[in-house]
PDB file of N, CA and C in Angstrom:
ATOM      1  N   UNK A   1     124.981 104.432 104.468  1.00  0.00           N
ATOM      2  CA  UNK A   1     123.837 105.107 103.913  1.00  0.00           C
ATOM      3  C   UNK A   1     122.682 104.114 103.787  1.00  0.00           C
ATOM      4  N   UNK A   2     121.340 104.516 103.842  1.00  0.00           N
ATOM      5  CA  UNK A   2     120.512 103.736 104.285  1.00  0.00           C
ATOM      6  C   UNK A   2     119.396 104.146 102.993  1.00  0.00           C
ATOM      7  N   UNK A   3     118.661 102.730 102.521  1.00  0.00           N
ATOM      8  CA  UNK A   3     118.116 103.563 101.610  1.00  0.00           C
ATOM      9  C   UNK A   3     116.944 103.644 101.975  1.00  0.00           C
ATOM     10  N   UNK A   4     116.063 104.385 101.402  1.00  0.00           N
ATOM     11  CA  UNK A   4     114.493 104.931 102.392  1.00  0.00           C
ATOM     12  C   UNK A   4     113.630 103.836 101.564  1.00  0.00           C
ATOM     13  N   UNK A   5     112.583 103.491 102.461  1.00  0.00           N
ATOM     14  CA  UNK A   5     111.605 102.790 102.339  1.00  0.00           C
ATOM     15  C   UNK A   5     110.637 103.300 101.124  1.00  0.00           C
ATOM     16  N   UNK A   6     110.293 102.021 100.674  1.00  0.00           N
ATOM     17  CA  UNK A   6     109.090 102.267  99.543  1.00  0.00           C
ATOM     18  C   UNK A   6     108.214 102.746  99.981  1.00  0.00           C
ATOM     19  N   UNK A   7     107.325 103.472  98.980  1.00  0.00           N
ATOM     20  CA  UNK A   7     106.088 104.148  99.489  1.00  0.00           C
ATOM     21  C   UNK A   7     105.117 103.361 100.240  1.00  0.00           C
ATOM     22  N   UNK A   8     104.926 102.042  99.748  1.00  0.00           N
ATOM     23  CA  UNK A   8     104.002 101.367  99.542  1.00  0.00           C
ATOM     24  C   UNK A   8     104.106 100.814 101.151  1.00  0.00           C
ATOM     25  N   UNK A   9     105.340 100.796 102.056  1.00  0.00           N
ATOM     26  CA  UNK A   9     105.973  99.949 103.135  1.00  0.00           C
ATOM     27  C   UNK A   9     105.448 101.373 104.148  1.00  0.00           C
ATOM     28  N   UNK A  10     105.370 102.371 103.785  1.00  0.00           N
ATOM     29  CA  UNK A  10     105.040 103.492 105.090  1.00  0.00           C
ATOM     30  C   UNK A  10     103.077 103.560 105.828  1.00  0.00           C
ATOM     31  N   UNK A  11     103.142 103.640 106.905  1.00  0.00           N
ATOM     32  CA  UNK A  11     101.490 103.839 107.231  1.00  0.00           C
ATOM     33  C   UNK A  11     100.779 104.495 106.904  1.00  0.00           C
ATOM     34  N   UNK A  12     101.491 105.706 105.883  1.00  0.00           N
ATOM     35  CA  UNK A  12     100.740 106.443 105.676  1.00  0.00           C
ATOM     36  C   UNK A  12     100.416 106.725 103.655  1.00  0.00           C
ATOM     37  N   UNK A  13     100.650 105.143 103.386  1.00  0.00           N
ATOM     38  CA  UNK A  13     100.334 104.946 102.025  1.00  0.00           C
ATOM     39  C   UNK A  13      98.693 104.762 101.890  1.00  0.00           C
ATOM     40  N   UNK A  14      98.204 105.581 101.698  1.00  0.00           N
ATOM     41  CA  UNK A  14      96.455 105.970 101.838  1.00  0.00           C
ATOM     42  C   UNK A  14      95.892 106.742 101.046  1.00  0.00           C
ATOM     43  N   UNK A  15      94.867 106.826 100.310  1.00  0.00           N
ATOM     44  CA  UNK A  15      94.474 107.845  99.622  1.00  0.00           C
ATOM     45  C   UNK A  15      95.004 108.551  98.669  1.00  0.00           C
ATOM     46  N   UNK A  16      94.920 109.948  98.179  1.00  0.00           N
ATOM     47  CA  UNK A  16      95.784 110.559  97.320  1.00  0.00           C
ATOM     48  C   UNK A  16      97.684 110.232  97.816  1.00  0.00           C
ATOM     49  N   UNK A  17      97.508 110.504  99.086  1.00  0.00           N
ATOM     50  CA  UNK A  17      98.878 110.325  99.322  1.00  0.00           C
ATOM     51  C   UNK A  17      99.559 109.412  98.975  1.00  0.00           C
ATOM     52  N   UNK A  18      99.232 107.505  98.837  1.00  0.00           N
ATOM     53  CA  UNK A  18      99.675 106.678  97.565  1.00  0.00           C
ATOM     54  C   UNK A  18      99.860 106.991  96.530  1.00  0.00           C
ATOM     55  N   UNK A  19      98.996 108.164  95.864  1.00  0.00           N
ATOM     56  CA  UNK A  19      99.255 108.569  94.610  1.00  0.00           C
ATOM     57  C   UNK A  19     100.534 109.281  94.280  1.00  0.00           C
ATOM     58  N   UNK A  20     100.776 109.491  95.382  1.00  0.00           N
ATOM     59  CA  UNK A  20     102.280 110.695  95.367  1.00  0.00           C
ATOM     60  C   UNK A  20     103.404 110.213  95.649  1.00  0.00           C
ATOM     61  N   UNK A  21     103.132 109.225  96.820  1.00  0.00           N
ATOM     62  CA  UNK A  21     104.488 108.197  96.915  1.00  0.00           C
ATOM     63  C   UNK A  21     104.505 107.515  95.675  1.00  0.00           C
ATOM     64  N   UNK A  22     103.583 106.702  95.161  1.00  0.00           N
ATOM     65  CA  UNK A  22     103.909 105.994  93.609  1.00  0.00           C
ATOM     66  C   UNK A  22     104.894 106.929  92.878  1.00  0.00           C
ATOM     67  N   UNK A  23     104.380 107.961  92.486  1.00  0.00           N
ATOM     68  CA  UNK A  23     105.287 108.582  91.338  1.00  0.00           C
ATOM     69  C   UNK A  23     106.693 108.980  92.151  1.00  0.00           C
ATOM     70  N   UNK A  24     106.692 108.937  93.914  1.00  0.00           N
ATOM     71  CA  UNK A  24     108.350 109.242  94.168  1.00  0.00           C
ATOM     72  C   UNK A  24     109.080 107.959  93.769  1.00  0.00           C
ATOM     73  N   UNK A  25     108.395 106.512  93.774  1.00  0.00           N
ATOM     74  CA  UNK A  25     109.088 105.128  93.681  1.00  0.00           C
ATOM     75  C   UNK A  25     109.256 105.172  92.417  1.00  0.00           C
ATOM     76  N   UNK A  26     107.854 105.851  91.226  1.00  0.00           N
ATOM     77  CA  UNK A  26     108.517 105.598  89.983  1.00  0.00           C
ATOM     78  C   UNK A  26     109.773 106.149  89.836  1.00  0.00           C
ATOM     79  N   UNK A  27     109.640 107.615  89.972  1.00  0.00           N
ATOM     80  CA  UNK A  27     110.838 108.004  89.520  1.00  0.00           C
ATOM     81  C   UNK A  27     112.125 107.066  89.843  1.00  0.00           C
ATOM     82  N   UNK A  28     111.955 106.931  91.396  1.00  0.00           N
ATOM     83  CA  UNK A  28     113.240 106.436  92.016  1.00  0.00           C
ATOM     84  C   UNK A  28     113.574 104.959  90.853  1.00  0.00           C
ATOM     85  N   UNK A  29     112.693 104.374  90.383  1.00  0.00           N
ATOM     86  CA  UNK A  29     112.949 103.181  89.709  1.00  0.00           C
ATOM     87  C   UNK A  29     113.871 103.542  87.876  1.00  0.00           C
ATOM     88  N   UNK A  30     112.583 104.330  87.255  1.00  0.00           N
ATOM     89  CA  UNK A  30     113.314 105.158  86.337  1.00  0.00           C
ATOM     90  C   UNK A  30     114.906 105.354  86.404  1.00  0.00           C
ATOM     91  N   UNK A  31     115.111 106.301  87.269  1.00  0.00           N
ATOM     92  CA  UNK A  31     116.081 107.027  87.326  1.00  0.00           C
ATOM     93  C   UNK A  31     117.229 105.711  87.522  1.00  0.00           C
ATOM     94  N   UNK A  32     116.633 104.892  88.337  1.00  0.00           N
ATOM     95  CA  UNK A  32     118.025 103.467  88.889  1.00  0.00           C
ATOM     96  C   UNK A  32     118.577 103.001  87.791  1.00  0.00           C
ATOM     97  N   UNK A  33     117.450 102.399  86.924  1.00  0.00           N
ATOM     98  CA  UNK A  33     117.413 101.874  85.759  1.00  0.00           C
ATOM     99  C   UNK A  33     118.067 102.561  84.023  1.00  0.00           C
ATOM    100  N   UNK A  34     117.811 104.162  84.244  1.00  0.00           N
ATOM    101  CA  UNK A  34     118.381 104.651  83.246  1.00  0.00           C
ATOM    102  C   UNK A  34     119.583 104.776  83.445  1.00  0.00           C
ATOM    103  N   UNK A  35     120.242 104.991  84.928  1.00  0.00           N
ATOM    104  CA  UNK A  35     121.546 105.024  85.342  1.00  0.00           C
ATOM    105  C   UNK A  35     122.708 103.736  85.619  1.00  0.00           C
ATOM    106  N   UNK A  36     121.797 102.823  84.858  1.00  0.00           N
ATOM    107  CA  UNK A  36     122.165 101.491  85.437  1.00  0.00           C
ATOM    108  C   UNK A  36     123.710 100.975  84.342  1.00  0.00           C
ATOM    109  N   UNK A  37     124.733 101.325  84.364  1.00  0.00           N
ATOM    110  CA  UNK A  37     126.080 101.398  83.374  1.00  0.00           C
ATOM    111  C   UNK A  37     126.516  99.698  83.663  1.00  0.00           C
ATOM    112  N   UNK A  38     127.004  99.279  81.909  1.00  0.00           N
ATOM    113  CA  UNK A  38     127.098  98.318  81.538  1.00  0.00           C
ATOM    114  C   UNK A  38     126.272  97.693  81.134  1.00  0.00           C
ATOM    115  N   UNK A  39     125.178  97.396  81.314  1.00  0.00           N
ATOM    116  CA  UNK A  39     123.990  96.828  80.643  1.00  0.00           C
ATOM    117  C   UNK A  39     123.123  97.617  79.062  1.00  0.00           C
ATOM    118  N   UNK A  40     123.083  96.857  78.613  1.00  0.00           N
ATOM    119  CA  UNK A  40     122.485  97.187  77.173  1.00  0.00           C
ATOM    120  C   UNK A  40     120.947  97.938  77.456  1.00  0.00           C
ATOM    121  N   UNK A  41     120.896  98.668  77.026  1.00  0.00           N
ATOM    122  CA  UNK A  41     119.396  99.137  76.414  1.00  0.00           C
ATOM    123  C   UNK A  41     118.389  98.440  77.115  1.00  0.00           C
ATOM    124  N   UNK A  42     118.010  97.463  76.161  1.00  0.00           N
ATOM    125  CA  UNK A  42     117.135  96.753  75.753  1.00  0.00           C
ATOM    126  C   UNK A  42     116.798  95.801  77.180  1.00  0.00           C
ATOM    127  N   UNK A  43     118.141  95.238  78.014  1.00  0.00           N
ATOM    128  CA  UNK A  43     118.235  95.008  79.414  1.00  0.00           C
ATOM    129  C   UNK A  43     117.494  95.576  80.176  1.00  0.00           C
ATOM    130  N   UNK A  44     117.825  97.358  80.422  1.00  0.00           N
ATOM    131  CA  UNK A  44     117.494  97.944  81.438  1.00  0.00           C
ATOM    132  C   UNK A  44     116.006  98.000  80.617  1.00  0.00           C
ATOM    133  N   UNK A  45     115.634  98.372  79.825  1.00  0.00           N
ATOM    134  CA  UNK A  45     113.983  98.561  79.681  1.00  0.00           C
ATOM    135  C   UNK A  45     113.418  97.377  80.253  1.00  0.00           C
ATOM    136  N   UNK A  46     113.690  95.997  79.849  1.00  0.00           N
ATOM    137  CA  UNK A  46     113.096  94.848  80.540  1.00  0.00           C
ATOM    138  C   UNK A  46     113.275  94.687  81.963  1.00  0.00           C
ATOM    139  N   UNK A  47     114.322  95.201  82.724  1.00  0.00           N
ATOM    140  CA  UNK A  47     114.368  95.059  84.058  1.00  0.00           C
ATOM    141  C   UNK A  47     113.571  96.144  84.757  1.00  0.00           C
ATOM    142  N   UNK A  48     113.792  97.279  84.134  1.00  0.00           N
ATOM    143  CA  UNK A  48     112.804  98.464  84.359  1.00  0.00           C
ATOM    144  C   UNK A  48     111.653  98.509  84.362  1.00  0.00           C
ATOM    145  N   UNK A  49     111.081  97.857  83.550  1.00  0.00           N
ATOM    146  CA  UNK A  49     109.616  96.967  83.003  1.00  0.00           C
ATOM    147  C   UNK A  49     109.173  96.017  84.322  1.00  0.00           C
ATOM    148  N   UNK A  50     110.185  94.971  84.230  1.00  0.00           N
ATOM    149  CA  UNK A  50     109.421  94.425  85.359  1.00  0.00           C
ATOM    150  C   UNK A  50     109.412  94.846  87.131  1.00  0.00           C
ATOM    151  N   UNK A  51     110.464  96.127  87.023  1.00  0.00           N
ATOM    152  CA  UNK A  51     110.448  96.806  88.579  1.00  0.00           C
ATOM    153  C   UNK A  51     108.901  97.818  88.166  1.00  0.00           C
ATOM    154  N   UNK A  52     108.490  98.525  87.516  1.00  0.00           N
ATOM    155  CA  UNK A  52     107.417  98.956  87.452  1.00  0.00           C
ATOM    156  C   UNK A  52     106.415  97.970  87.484  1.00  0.00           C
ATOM    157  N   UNK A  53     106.257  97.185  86.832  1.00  0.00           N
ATOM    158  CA  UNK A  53     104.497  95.982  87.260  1.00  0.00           C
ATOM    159  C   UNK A  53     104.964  95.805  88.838  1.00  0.00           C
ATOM    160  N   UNK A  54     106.022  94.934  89.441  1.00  0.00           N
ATOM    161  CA  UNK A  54     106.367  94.729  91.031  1.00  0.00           C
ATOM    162  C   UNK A  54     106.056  96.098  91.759  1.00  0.00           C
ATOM    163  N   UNK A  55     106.440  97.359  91.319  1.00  0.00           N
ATOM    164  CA  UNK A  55     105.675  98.014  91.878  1.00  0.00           C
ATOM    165  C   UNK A  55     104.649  98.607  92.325  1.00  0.00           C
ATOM    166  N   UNK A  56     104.219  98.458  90.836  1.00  0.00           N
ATOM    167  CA  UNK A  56     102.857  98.400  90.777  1.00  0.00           C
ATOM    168  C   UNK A  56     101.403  97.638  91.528  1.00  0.00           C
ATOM    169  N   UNK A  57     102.221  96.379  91.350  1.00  0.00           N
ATOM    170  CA  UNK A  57     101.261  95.360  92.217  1.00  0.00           C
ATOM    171  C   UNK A  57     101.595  95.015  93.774  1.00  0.00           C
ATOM    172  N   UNK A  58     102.879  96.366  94.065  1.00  0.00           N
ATOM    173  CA  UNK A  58     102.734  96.292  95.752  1.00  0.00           C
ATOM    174  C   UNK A  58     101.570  97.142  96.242  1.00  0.00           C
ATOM    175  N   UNK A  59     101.987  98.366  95.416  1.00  0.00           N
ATOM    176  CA  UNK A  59     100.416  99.350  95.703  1.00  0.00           C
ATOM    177  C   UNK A  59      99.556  98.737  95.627  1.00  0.00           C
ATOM    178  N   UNK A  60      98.776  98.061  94.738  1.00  0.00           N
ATOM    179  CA  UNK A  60      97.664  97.681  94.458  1.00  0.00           C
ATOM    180  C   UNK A  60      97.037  96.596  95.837  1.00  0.00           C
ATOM    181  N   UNK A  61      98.177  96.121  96.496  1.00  0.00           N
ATOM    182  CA  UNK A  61      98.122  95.415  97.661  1.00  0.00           C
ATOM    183  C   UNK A  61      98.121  96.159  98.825  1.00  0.00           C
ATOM    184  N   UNK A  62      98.744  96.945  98.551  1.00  0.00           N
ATOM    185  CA  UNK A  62      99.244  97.531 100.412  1.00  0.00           C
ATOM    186  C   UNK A  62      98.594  99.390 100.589  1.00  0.00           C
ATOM    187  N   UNK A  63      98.589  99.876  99.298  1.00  0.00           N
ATOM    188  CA  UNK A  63      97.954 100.965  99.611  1.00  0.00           C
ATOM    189  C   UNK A  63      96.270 101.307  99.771  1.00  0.00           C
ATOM    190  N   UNK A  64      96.594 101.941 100.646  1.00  0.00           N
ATOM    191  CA  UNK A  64      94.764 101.589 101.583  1.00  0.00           C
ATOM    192  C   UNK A  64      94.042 102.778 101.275  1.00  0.00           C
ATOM    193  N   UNK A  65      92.162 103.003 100.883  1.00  0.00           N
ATOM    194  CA  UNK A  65      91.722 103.882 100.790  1.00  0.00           C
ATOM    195  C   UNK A  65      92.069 104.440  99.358  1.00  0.00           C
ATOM    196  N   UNK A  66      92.072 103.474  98.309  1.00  0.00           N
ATOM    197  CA  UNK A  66      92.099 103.737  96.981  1.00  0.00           C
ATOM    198  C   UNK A  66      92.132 102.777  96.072  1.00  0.00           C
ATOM    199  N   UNK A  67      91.881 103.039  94.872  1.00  0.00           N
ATOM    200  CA  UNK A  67      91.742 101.872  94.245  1.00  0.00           C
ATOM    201  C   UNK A  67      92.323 102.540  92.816  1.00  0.00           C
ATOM    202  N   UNK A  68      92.963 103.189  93.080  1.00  0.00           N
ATOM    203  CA  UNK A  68      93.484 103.696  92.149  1.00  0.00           C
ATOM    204  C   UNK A  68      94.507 103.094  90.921  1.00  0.00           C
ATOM    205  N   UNK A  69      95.245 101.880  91.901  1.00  0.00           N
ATOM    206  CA  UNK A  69      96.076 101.268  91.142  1.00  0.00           C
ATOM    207  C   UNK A  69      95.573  99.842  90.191  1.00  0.00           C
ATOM    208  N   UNK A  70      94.463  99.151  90.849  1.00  0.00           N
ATOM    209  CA  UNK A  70      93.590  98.203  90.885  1.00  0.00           C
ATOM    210  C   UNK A  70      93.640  97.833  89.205  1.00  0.00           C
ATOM    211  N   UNK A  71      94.298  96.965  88.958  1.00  0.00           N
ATOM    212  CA  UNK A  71      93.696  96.586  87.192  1.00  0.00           C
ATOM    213  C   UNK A  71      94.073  97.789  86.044  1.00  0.00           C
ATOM    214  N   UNK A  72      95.708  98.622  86.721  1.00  0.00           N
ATOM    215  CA  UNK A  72      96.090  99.053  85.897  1.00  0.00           C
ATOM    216  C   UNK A  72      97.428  99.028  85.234  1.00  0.00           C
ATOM    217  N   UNK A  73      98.064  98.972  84.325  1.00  0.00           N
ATOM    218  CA  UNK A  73      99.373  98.717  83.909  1.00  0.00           C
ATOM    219  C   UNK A  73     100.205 100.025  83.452  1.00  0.00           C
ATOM    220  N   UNK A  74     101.688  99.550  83.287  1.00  0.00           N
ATOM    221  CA  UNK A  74     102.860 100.969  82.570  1.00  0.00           C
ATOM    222  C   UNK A  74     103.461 100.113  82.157  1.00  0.00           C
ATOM    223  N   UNK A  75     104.228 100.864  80.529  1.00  0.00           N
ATOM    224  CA  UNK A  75     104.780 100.663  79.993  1.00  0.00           C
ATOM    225  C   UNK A  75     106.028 101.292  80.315  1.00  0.00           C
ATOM    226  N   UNK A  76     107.290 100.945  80.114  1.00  0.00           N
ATOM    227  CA  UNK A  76     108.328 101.483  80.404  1.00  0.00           C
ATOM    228  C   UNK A  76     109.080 101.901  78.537  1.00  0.00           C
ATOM    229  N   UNK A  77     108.822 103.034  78.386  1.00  0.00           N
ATOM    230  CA  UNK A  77     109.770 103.153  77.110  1.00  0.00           C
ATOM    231  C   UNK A  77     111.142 103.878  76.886  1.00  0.00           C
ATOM    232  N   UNK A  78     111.902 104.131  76.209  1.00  0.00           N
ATOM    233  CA  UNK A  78     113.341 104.485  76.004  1.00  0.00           C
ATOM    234  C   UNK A  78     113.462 105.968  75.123  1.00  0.00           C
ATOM    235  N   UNK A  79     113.936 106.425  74.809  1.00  0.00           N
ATOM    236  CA  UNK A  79     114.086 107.686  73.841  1.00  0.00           C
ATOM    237  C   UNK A  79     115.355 108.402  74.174  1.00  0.00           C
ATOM    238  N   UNK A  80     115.911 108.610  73.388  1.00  0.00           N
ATOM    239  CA  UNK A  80     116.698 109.606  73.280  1.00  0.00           C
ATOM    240  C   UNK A  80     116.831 111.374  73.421  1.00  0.00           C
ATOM    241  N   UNK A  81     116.817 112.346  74.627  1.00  0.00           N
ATOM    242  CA  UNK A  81     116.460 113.387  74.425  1.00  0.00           C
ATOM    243  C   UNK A  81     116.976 114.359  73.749  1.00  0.00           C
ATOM    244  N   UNK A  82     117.276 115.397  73.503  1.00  0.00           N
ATOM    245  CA  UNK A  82     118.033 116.775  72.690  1.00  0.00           C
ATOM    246  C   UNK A  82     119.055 116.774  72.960  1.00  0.00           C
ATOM    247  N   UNK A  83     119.970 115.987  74.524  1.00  0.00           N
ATOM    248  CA  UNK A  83     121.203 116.266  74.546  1.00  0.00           C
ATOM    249  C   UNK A  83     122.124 114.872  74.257  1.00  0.00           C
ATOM    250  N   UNK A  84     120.833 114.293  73.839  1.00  0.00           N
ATOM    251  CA  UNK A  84     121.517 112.454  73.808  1.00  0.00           C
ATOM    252  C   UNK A  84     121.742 111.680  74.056  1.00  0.00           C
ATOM    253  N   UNK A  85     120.933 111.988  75.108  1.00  0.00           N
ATOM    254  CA  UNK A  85     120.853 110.940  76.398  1.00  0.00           C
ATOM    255  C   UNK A  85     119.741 110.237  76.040  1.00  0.00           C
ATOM    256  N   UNK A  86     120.264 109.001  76.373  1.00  0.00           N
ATOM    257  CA  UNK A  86     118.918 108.155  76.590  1.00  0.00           C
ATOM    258  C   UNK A  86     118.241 107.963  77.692  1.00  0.00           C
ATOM    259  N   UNK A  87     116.962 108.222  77.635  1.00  0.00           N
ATOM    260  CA  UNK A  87     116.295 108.422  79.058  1.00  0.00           C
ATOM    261  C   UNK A  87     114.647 107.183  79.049  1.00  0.00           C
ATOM    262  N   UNK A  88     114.855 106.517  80.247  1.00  0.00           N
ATOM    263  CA  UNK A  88     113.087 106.014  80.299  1.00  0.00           C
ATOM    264  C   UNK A  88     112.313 106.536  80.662  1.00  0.00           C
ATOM    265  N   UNK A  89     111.146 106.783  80.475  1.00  0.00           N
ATOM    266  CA  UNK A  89     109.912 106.987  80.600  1.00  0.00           C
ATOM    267  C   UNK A  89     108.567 106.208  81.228  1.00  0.00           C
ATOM    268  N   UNK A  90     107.836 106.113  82.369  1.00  0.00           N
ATOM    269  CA  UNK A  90     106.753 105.428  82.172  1.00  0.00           C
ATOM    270  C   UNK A  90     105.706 105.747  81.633  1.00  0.00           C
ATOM    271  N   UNK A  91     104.956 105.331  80.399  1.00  0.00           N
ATOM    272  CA  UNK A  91     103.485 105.546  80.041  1.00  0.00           C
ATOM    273  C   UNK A  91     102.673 104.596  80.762  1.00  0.00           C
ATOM    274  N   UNK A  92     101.550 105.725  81.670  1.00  0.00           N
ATOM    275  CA  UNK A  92     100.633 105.334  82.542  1.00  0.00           C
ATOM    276  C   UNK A  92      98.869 104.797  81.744  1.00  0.00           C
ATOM    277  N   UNK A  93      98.507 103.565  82.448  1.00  0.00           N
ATOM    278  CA  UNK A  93      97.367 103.212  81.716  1.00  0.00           C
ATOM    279  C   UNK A  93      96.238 104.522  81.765  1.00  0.00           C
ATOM    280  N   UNK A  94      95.339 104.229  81.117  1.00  0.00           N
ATOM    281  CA  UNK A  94      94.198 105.898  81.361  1.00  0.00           C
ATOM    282  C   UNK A  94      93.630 105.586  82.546  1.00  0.00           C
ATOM    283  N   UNK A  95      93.429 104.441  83.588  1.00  0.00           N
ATOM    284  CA  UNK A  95      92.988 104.903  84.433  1.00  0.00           C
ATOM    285  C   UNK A  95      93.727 105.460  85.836  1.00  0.00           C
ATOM    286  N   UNK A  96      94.905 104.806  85.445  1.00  0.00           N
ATOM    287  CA  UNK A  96      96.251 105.434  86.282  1.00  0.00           C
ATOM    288  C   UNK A  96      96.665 107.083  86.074  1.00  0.00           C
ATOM    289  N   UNK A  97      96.167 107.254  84.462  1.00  0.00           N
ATOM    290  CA  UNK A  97      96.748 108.667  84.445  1.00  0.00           C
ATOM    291  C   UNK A  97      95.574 109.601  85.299  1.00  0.00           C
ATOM    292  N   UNK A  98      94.322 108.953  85.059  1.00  0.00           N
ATOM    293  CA  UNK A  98      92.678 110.159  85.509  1.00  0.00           C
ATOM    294  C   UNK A  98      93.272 110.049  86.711  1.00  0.00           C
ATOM    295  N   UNK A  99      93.415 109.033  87.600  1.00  0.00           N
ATOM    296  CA  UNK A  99      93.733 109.231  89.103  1.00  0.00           C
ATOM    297  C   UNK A  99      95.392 110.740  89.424  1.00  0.00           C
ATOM    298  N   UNK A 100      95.901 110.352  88.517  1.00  0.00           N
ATOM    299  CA  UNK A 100      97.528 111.022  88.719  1.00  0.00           C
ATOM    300  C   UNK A 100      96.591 112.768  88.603  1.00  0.00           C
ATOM    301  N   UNK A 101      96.123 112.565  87.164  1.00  0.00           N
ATOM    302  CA  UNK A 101      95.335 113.927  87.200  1.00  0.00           C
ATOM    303  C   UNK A 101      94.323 114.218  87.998  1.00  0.00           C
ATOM    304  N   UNK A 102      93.269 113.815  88.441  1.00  0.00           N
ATOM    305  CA  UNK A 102      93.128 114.440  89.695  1.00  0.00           C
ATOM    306  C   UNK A 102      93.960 114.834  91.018  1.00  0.00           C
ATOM    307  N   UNK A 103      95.138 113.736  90.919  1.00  0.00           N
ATOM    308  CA  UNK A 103      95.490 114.696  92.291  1.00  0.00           C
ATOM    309  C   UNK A 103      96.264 115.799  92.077  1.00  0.00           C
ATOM    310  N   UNK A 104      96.979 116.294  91.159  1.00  0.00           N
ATOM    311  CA  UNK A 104      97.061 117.053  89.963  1.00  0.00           C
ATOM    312  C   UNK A 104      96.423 118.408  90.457  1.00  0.00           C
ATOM    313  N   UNK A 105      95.233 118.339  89.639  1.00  0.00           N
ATOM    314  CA  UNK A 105      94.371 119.210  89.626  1.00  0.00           C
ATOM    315  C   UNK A 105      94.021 119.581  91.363  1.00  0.00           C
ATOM    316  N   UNK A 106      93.651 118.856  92.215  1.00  0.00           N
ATOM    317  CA  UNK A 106      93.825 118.867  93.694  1.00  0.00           C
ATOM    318  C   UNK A 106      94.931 119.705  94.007  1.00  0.00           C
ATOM    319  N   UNK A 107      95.816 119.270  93.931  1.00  0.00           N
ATOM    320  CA  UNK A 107      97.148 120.073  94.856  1.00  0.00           C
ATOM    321  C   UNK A 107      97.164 121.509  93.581  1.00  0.00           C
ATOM    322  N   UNK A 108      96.727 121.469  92.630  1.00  0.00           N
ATOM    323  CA  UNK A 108      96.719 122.788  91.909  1.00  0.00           C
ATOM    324  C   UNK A 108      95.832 123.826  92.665  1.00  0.00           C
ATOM    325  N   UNK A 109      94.288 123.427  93.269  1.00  0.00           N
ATOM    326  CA  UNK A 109      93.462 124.175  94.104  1.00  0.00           C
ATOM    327  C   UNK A 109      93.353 124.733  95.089  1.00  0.00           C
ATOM    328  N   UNK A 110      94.807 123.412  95.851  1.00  0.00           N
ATOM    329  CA  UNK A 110      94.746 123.817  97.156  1.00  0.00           C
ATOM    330  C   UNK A 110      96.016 124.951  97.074  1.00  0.00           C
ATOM    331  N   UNK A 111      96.835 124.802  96.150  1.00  0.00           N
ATOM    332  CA  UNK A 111      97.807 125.844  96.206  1.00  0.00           C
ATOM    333  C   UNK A 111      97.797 127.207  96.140  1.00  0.00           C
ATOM    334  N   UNK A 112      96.475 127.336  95.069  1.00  0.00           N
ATOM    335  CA  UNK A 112      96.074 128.796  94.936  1.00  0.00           C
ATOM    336  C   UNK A 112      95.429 129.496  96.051  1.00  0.00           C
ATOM    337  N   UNK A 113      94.959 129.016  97.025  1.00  0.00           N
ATOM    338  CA  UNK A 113      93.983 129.810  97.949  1.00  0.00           C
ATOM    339  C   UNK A 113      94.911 130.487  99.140  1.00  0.00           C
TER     340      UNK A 113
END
């Protein structure tokens, strides 16, 4: 099994479309990290932590036709949900989130017509 390439590694990391691969890598990072058995808590948030900035600052390098990522940061936090699971989260800086929400609002416009 082969695992698929980062967003940031495809030709067609550009424009809004960086914006969309980012959040498939976040998740994919999230999800590694909350699933990550044997390691403490407090571990996976710090390793999780620093796979989000590394990701962060590949976009900011390699994705073309935006500047979306440019001089912005995430926090990686922990919580517990309703069934008791502990789950991470990234909180996005505000200028990371205006970009996420516009494309957002974009693919909301183009869907309706």
């Amino acid at each position: 099994m082969t695992t698929p390439p980062w967003g940031y590694e495809r030709a067609d990391c550009t424009g809004d479309h960086a914006l969309a691969l980012f959040l498939d890598d976040m998740e994919r990072v999230v999800e590694h990290y909350a699933n990550l058995n044997g390691a403490q808590l407090d571990a996976r948030v710090f390793q999780a932590q620093a796979a989000a900035n590394k990701l962060l600052q590949a976009y900011a390098k390699n994705a073309r036709r935006t500047t979306a990522f440019n001089d912005q940061f995430i926090e990686i936090k922990s919580f517990v949900n309703a069934a008791g699971q502990t789950q991470l989260v990234p909180i996005f800086s505000s200028g990371l989130k205006q970009a996420l929400v516009r494309l957002l609002n974009r693919s909301n416009q183009t869907t309706r017509h």
